[in-house]
Protein backbone atom coordinates (compact mmCIF):
# COMPACT_ATOMS: atom_id res chain seq x y z
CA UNK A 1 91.41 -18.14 -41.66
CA UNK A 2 92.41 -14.46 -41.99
CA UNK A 3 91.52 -11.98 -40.35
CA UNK A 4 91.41 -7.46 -40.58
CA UNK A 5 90.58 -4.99 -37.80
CA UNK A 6 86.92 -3.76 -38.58
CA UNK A 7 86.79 -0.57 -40.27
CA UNK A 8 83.51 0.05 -37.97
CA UNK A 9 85.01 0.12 -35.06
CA UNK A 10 86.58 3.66 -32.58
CA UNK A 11 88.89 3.58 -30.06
CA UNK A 12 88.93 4.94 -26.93
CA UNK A 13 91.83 7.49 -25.53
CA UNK A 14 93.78 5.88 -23.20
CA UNK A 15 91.40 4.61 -20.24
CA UNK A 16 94.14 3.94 -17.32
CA UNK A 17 97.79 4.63 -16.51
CA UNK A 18 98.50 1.15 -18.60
CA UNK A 19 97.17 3.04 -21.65
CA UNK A 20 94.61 0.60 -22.05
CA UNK A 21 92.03 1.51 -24.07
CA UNK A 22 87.93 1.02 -25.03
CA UNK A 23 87.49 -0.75 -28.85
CA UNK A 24 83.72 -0.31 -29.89
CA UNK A 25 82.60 -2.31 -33.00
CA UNK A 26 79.59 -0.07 -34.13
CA UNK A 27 78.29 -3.32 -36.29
CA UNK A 28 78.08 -5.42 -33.10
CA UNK A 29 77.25 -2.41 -30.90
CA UNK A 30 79.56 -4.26 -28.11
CA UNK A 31 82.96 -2.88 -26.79
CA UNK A 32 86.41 -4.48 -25.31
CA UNK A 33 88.68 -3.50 -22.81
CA UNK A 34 92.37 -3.75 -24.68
CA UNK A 35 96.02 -3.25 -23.51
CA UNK A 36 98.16 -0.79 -24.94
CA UNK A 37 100.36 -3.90 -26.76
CA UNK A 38 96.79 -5.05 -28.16
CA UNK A 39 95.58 -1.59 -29.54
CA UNK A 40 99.37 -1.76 -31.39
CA UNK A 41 99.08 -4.77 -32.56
CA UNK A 42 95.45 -4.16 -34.37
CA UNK A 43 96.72 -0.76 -35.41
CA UNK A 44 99.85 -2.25 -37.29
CA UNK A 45 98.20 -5.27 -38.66
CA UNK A 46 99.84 -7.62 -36.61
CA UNK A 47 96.60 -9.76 -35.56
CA UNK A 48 97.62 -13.15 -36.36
CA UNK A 49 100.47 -12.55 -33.41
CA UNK A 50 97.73 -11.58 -31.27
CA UNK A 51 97.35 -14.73 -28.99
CA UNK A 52 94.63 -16.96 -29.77
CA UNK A 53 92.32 -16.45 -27.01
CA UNK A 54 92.64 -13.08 -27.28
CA UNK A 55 91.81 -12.81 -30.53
CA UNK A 56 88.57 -15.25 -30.32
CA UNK A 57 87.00 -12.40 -27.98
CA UNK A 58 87.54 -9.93 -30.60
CA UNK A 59 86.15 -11.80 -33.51
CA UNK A 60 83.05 -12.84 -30.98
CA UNK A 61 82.15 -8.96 -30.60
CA UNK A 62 82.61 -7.81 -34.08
CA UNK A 63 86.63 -6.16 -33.37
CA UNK A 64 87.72 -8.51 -35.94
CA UNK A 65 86.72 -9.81 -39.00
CA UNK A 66 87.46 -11.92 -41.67
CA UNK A 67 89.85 -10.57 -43.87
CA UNK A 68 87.75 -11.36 -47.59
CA UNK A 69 84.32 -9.73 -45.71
CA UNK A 70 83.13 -6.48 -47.09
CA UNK A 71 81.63 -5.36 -44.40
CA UNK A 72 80.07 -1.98 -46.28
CA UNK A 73 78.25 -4.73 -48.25
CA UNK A 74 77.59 -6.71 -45.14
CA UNK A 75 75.36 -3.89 -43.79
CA UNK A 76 73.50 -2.70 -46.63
CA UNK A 77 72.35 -6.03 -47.58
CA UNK A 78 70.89 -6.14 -44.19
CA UNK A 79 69.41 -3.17 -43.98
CA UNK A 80 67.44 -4.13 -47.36
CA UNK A 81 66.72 -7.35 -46.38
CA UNK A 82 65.36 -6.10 -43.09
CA UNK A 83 63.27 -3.35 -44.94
CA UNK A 84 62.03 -6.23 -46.37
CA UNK A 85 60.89 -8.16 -43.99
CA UNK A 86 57.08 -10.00 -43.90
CA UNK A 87 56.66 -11.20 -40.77
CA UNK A 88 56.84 -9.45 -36.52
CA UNK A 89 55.03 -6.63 -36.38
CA UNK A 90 53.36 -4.25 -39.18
CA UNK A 91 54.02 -0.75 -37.64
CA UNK A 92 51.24 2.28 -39.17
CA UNK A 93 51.38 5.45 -38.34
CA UNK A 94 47.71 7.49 -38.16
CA UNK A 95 46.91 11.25 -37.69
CA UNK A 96 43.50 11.37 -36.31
CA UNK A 97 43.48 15.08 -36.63
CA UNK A 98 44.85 18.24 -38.31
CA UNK A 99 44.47 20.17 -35.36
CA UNK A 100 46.94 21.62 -32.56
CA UNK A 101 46.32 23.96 -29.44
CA UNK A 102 49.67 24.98 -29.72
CA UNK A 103 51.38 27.20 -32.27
CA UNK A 104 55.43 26.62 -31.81
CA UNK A 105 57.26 28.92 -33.92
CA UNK A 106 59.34 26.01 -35.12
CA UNK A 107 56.52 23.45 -36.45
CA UNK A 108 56.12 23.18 -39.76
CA UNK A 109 52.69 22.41 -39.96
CA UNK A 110 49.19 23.87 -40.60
CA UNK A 111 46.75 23.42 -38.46
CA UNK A 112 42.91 22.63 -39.02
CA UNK A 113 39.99 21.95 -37.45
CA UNK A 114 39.90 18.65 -40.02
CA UNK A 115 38.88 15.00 -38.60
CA UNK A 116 39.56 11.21 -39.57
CA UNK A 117 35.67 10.77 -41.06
CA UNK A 118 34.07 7.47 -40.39
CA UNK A 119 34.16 6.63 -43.85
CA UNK A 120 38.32 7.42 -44.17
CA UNK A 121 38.39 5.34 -40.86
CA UNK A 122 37.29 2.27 -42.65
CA UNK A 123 39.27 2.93 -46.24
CA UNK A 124 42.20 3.07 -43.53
CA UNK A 125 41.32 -0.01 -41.50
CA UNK A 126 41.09 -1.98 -44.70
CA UNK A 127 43.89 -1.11 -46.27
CA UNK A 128 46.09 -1.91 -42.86
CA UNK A 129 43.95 -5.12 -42.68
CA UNK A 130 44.85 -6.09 -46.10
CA UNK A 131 48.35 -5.35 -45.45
CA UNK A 132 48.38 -7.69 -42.24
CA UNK A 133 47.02 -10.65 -44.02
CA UNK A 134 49.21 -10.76 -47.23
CA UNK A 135 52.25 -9.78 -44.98
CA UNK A 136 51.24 -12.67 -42.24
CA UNK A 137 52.29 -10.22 -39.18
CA UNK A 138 51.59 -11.84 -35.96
CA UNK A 139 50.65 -7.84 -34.61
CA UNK A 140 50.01 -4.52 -35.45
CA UNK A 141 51.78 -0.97 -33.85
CA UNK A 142 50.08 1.98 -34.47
CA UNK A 143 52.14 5.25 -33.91
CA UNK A 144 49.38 7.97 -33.39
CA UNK A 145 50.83 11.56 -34.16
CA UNK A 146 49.96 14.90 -35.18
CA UNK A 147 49.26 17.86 -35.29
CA UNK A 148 47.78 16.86 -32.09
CA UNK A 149 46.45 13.58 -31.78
CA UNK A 150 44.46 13.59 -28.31
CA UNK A 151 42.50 16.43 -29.90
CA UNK A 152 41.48 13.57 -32.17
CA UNK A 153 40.89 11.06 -29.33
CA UNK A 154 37.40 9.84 -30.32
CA UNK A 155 38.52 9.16 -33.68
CA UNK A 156 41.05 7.00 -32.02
CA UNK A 157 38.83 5.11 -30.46
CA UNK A 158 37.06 4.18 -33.11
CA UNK A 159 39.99 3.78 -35.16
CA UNK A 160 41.17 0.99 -32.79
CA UNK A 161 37.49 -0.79 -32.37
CA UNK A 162 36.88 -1.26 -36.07
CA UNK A 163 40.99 -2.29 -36.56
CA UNK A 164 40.43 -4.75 -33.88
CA UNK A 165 36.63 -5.78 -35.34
CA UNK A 166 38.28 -6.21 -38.78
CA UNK A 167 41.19 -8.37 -37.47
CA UNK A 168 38.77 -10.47 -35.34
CA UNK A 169 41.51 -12.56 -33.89
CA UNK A 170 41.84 -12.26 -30.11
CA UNK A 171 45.50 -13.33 -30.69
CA UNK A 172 46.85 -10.94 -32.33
CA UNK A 173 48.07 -7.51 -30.46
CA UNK A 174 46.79 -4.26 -31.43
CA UNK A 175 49.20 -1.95 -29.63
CA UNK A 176 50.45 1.51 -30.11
CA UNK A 177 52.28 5.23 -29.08
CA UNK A 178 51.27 8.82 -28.94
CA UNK A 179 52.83 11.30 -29.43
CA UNK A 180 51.56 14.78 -27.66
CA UNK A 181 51.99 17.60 -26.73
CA UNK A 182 50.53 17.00 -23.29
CA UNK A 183 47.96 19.16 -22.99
CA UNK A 184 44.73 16.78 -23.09
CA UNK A 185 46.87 14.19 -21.29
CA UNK A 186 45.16 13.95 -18.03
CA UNK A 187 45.07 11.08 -15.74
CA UNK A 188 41.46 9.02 -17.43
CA UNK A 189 42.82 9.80 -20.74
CA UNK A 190 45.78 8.11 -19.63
CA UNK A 191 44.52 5.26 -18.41
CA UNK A 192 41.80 4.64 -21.41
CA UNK A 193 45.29 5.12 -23.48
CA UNK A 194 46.80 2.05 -21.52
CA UNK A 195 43.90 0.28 -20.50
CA UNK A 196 41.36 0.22 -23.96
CA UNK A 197 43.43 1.42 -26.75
CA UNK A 198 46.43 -0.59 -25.73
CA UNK A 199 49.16 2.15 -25.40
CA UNK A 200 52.62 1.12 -23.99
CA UNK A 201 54.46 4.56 -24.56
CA UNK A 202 53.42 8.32 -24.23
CA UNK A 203 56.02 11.12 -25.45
CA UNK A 204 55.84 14.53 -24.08
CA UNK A 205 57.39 17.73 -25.23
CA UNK A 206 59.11 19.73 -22.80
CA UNK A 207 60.95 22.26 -24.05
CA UNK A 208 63.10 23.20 -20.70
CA UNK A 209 61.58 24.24 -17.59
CA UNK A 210 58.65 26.81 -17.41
CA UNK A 211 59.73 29.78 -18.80
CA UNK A 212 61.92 29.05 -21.02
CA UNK A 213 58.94 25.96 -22.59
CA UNK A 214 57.10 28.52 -22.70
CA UNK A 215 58.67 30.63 -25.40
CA UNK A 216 58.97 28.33 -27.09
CA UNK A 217 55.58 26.22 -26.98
CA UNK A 218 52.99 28.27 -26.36
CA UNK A 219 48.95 28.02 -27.01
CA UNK A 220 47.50 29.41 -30.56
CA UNK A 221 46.39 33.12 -28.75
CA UNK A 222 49.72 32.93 -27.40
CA UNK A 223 49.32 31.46 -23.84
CA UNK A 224 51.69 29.64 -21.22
CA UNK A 225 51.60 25.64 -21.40
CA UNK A 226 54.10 24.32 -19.17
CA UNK A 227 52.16 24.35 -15.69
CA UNK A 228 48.81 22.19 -17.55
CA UNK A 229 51.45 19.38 -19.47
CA UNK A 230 53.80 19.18 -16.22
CA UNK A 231 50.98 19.26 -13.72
CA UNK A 232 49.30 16.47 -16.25
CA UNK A 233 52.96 14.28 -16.38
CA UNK A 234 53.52 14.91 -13.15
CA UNK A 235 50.09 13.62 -11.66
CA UNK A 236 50.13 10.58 -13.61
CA UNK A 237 53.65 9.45 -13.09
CA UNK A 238 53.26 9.53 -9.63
CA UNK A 239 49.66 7.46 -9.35
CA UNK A 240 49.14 3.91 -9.03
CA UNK A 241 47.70 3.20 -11.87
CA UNK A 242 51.03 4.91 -13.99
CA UNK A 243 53.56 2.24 -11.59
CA UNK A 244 51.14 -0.55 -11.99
CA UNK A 245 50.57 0.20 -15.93
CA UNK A 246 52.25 -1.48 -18.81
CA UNK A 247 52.60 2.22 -20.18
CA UNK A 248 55.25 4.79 -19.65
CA UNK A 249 56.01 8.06 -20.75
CA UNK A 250 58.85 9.64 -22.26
CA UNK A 251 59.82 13.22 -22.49
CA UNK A 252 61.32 15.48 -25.41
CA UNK A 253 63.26 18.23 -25.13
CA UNK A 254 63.69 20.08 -28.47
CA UNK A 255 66.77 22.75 -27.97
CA UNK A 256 68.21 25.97 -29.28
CA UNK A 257 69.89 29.08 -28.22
CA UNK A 258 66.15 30.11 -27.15
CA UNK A 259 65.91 27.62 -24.42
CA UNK A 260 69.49 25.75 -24.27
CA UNK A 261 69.81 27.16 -20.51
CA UNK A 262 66.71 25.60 -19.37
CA UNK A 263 67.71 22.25 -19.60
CA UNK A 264 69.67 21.62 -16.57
CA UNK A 265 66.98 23.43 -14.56
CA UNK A 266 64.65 20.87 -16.39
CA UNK A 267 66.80 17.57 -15.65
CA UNK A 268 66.84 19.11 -11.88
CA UNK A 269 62.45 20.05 -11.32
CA UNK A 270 62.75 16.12 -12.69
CA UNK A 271 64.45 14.77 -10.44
CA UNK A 272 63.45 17.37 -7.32
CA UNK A 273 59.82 15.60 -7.72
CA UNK A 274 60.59 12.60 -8.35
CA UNK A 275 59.77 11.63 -11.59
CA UNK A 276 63.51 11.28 -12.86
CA UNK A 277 63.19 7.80 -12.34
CA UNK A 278 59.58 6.75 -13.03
CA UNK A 279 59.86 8.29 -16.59
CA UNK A 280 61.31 6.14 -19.64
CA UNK A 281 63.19 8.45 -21.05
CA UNK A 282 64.52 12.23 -21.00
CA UNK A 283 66.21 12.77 -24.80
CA UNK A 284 67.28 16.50 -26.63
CA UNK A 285 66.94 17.00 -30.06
CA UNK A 286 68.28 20.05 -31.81
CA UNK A 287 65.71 21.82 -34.01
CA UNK A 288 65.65 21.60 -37.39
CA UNK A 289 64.08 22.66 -40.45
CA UNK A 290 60.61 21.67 -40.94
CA UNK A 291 58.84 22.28 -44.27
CA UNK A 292 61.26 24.65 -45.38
CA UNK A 293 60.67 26.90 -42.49
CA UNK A 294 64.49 26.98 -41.59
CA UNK A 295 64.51 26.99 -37.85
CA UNK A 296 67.75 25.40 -37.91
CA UNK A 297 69.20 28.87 -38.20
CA UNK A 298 68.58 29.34 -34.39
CA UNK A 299 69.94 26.03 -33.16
CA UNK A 300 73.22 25.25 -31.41
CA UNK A 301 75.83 23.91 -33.64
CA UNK A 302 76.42 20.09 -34.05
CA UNK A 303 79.48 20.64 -32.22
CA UNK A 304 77.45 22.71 -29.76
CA UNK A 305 75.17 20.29 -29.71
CA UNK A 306 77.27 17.56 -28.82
CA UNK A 307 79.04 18.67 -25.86
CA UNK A 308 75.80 20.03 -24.65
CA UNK A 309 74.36 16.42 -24.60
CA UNK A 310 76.71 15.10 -23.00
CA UNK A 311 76.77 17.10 -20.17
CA UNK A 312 73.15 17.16 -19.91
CA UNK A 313 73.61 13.46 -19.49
CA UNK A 314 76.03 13.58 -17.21
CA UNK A 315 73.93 15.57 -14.88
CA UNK A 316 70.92 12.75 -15.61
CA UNK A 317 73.74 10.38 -14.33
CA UNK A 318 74.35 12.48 -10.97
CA UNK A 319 70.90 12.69 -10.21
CA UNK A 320 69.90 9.44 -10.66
CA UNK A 321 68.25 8.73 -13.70
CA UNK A 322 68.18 5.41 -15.07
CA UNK A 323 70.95 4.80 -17.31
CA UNK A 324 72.20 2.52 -19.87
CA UNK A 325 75.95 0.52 -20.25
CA UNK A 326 75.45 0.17 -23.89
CA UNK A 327 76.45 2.08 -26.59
CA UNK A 328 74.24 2.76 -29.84
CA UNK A 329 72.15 -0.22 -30.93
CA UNK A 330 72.52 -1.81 -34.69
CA UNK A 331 69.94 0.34 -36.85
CA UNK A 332 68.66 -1.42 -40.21
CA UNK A 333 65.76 1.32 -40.88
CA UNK A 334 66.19 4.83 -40.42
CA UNK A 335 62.14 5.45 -40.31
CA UNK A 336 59.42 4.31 -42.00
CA UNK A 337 60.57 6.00 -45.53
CA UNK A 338 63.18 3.17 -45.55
CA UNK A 339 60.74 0.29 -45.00
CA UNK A 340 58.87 -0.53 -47.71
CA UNK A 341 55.75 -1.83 -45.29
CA UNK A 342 54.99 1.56 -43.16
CA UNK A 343 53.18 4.46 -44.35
CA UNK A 344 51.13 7.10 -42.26
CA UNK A 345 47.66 8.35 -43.15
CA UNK A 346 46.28 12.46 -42.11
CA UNK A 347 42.81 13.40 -41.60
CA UNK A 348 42.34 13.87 -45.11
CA UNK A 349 43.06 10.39 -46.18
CA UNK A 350 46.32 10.97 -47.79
CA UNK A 351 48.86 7.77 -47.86
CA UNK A 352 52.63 9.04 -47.16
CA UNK A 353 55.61 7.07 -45.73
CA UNK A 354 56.98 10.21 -43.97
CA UNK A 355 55.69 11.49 -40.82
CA UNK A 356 57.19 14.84 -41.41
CA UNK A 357 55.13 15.85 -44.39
CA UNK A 358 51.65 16.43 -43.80
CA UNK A 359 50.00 19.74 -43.61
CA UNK A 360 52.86 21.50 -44.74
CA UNK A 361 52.70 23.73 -47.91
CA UNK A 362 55.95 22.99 -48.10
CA UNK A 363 55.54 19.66 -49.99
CA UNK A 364 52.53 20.02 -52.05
CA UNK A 365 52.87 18.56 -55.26
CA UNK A 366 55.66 16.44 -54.13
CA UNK A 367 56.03 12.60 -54.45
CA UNK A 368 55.88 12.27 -50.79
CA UNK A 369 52.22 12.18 -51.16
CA UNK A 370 51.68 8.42 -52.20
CA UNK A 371 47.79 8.68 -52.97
CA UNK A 372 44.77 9.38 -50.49
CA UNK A 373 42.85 6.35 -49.16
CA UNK A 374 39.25 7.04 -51.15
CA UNK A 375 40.82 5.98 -54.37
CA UNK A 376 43.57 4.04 -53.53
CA UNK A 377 43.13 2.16 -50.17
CA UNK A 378 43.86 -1.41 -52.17
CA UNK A 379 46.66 -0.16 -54.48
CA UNK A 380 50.56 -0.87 -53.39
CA UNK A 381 53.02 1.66 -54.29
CA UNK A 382 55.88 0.50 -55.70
CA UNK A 383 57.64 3.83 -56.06
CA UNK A 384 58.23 5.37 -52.95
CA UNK A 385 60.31 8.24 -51.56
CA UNK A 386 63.57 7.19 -49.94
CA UNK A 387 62.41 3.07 -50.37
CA UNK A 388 66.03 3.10 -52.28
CA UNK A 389 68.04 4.93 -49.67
CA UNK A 390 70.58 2.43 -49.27
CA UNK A 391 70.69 1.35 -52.60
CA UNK A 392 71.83 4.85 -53.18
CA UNK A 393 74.30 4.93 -49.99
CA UNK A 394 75.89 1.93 -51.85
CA UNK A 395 75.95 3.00 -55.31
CA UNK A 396 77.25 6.51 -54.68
CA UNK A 397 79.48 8.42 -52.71
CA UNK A 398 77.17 11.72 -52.69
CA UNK A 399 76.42 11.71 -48.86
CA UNK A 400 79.40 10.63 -46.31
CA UNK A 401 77.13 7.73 -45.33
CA UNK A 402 78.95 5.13 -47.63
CA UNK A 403 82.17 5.82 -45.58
CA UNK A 404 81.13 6.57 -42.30
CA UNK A 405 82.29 4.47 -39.48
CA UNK A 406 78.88 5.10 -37.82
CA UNK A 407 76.56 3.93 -40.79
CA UNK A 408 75.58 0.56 -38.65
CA UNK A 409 74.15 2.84 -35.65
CA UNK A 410 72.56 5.94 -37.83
CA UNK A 411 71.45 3.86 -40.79
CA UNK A 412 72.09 7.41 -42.59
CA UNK A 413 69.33 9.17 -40.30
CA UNK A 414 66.95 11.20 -42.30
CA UNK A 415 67.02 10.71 -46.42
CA UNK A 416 64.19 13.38 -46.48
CA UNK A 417 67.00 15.78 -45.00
CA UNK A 418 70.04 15.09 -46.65
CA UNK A 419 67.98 15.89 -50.02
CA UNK A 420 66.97 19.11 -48.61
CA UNK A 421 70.66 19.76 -48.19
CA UNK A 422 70.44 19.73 -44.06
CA UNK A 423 72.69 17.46 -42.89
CA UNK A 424 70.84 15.22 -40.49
CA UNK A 425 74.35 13.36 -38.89
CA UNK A 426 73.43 12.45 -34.75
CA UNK A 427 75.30 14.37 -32.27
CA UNK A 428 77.31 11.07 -31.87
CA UNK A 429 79.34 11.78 -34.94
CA UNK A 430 81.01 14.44 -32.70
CA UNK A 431 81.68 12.89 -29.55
CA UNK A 432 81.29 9.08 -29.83
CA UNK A 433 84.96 8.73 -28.30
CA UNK A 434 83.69 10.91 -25.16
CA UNK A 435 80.63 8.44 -25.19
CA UNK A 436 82.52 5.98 -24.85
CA UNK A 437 85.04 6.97 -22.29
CA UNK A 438 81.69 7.66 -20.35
CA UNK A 439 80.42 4.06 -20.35
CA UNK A 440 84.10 2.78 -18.92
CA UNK A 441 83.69 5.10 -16.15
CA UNK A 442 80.02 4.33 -15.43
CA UNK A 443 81.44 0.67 -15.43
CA UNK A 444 84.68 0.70 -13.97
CA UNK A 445 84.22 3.51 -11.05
CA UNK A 446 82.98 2.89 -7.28
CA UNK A 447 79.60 4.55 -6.44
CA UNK A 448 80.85 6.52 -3.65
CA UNK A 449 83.35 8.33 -6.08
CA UNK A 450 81.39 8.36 -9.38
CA UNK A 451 80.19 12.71 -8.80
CA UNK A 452 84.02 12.94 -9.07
CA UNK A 453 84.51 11.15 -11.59
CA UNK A 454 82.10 12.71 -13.74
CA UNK A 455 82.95 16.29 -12.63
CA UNK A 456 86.47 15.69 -13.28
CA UNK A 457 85.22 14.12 -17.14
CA UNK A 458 83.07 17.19 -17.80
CA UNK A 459 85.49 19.58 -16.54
CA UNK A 460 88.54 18.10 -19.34
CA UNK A 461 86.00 18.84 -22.33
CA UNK A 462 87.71 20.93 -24.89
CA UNK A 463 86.89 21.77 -28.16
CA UNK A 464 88.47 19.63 -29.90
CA UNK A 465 87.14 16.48 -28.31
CA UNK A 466 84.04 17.16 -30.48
CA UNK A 467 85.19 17.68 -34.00
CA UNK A 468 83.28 15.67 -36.71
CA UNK A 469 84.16 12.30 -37.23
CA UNK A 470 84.88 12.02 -40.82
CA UNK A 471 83.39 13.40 -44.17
């Protein structure tokens, strides 16, 4: 058999004084150590002198491929096929409430004192229940968002009793997430979360340490918010119940030229009281626009961006935080627009299958909005936003998608954003090669000298190093 060098693959600069260097196969998600004869010898097309052994490790993580695959192919049909898919786990996202304490300058949505009703409670249950059986899921994962969904918490609850009455099957798992702002989230709400509703992961939004959160997230009458969500976050990740519990929480940090210098002091109150490594996750997101309200304008750069993260994750590294070897994971779905199973349900009863559409003027009148759940809680759309996303990445060269290296990690990200002309490309299409040059060191360098390491890899950033990769 034949055999090409992946066109999803990056390599590394030179690692070592051999010139050595990292090869990461973004389709298996794996990387290899090569020599400096290797990387010329894959470069040139001179594989089949490559010996045999040698070679047999590349094909096994994806370096490598047969020469008649097309691999472009390849990954879209999986992506369909996995969008799909009928059986695992039938993921629904609910919006108990319209409501928010907080009024961010940079959310997109309007807020109102509206409420699931009991009588859109059960539309919803029986649509998700209908769902379930035809689909033959063995569970069901409900992602509870918002506005704010603790303000909606007894809906919740009996959102979850009559799901779980309706399913009447002590075998199958009725699990789920929140996502909050953190204000409600006190230590019995916590534990009812994990306990009775079956919560296994809590995201908070911290938007850099306390003065810099809060100008950015402040209450509706224009009041501080960082001393009640980190004194809630901080109580609860350091009881019993939160090491003992099957549920963990996660923190946001949304960033732009507002509050981009309180994120190291952030990382550091983290770690100072010990909840750096307790908590599942510390991740930055740049804002964006949100139902056309452009607060992109404000944001750091992608290139900004970029080298921002990366040094904010070196810090994590220093510090202690928990930290992973592997690169970016294989992504078949970019969100539930590109499933055709998932949709998410707001107060009102409307059916979408985008989280990031609901009370916002912004899309009224749109196709976004599927139906509401009165009339049509038995009816199956066929026509959905974005359902054809990468029928359209493969038929068309409009977005740089179809020839981007990275397409097996990013999936394309948002659809919903490249339509509104905002490029939604992850900071890792500017510094994947840094990202990588990161994992060799976290791999290849003694404990007792890593600091160095790191401050000496920080210190050699220039601009360059994060340019965009392709289109």
């Amino acid at each position: 058999m034949e055999y090409k060098l992946s066109y999803y693959i990056f390599f590394s600069n030179p690692v070592d004084g051999l010139g050595s260097r990292v090869v990461y196969s973004t389709k298996s998600s794996k990387t290899v150590l090569i020599t400096k004869i290797c990387h010329e010898f894959l470069i040139n097309g001179l594989i089949d002198q490559i010996p045999k052994s040698i070679t047999q490790v590349l094909i096994e993580n994806g370096i490598v491929v047969n020469k008649n695959e097309n691999e472009f192919e390849s990954i879209i049909d999986e992506n369909i096929e996995s969008g799909k898919a009928e059986d695992g786990i039938l993921y629904e996202v609910i919006q108990p409430t319209a409501m928010c304490q907080l009024g961010c300058y940079y959310c997109g949505q309007k807020h109102t004192k509206d409420y699931l009703e009991n009588d859109i409670i059960d539309k919803i249950v029986e649509r998700i229940n209908l769902k379930f059986r035809v689909g033959n899921y063995k569970g069901i994962y409900i992602g509870w968002f918002g506005a704010e969904p603790l303000m909606g918490l007894p809906q919740m609850r009996h959102m979850y009793n009559k799901l779980k009455e309706s399913i009447n099957d002590d075998s199958v798992k009725i699990k789920g997430k929140v996502v909050t702002n953190g204000l409600s989230l006190k230590e019995g709400i916590f534990n009812e979360l994990a306990n009775e509703l079956y919560i296994d992961y809590i995201e908070v939004t911290l938007d850099g340490a306390q003065e810099y959160h809060d100008k950015h997230r402040y209450t509706k009458s224009g009041g501080d918010s960082f001393d009640i969500i980190y004194g809630n976050i901080k109580k609860i990740i350091l009881s019993e119940n939160y090491k003992n519990s099957k549920c963990k929480i996660g923190i946001r940090c949304n960033v732009d030229h507002q509050n981009v210098d309180g994120v190291i002091p952030l990382i550091n109150l983290l770690a100072e009281d010990g909840l750096h490594d307790k908590i599942e996750s510390l991740y930055f997101m740049g804002i964006y626009s949100w139902g056309g309200n452009d607060a992109q304008n404000g944001s750091l750069t992608k290139e900004e961006m970029a080298m921002m993260r990366l040094k904010w994750e070196v810090q994590k590294i220093k510090l202690g935080y928990p930290v992973s070897l592997v690169l970016h994971g294989r992504k078949t779905n970019t969100c539930i627009a590109t499933s055709t199973k998932s949709e998410m349900y707001d107060a009102f009863g409307n059916i979408y299958n985008c989280t990031e559409v609901s009370y916002a003027d912004f899309y009224d009148g749109t196709s976004y909005k599927l139906g509401n759940i009165k009339e049509d809680h038995k009816k199956v759309f066929a026509d959905k936003p974005h359902n054809d996303w990468f029928q359209i990445v493969r038929g068309s060269d409009k977005y740089p998608c179809h020839s981007c290296k990275l397409l097996p990690v990013c999936g394309g990200s948002c659809p919903k954003a490249w339509n509104e002309n905002n490029p939604p490309c992850p900071p890792f299409k500017y510094n994947i090669i840094k990202e990588i040059e990161l994992k060799y060191i976290l791999r290849k360098t003694p404990k007792e000298n890593l600091n160095e390491k790191l401050d000496q890899f920080v210190m050699a950033f220039k601009p360059e190093d994060f340019k965009r990769i392709g289109k």
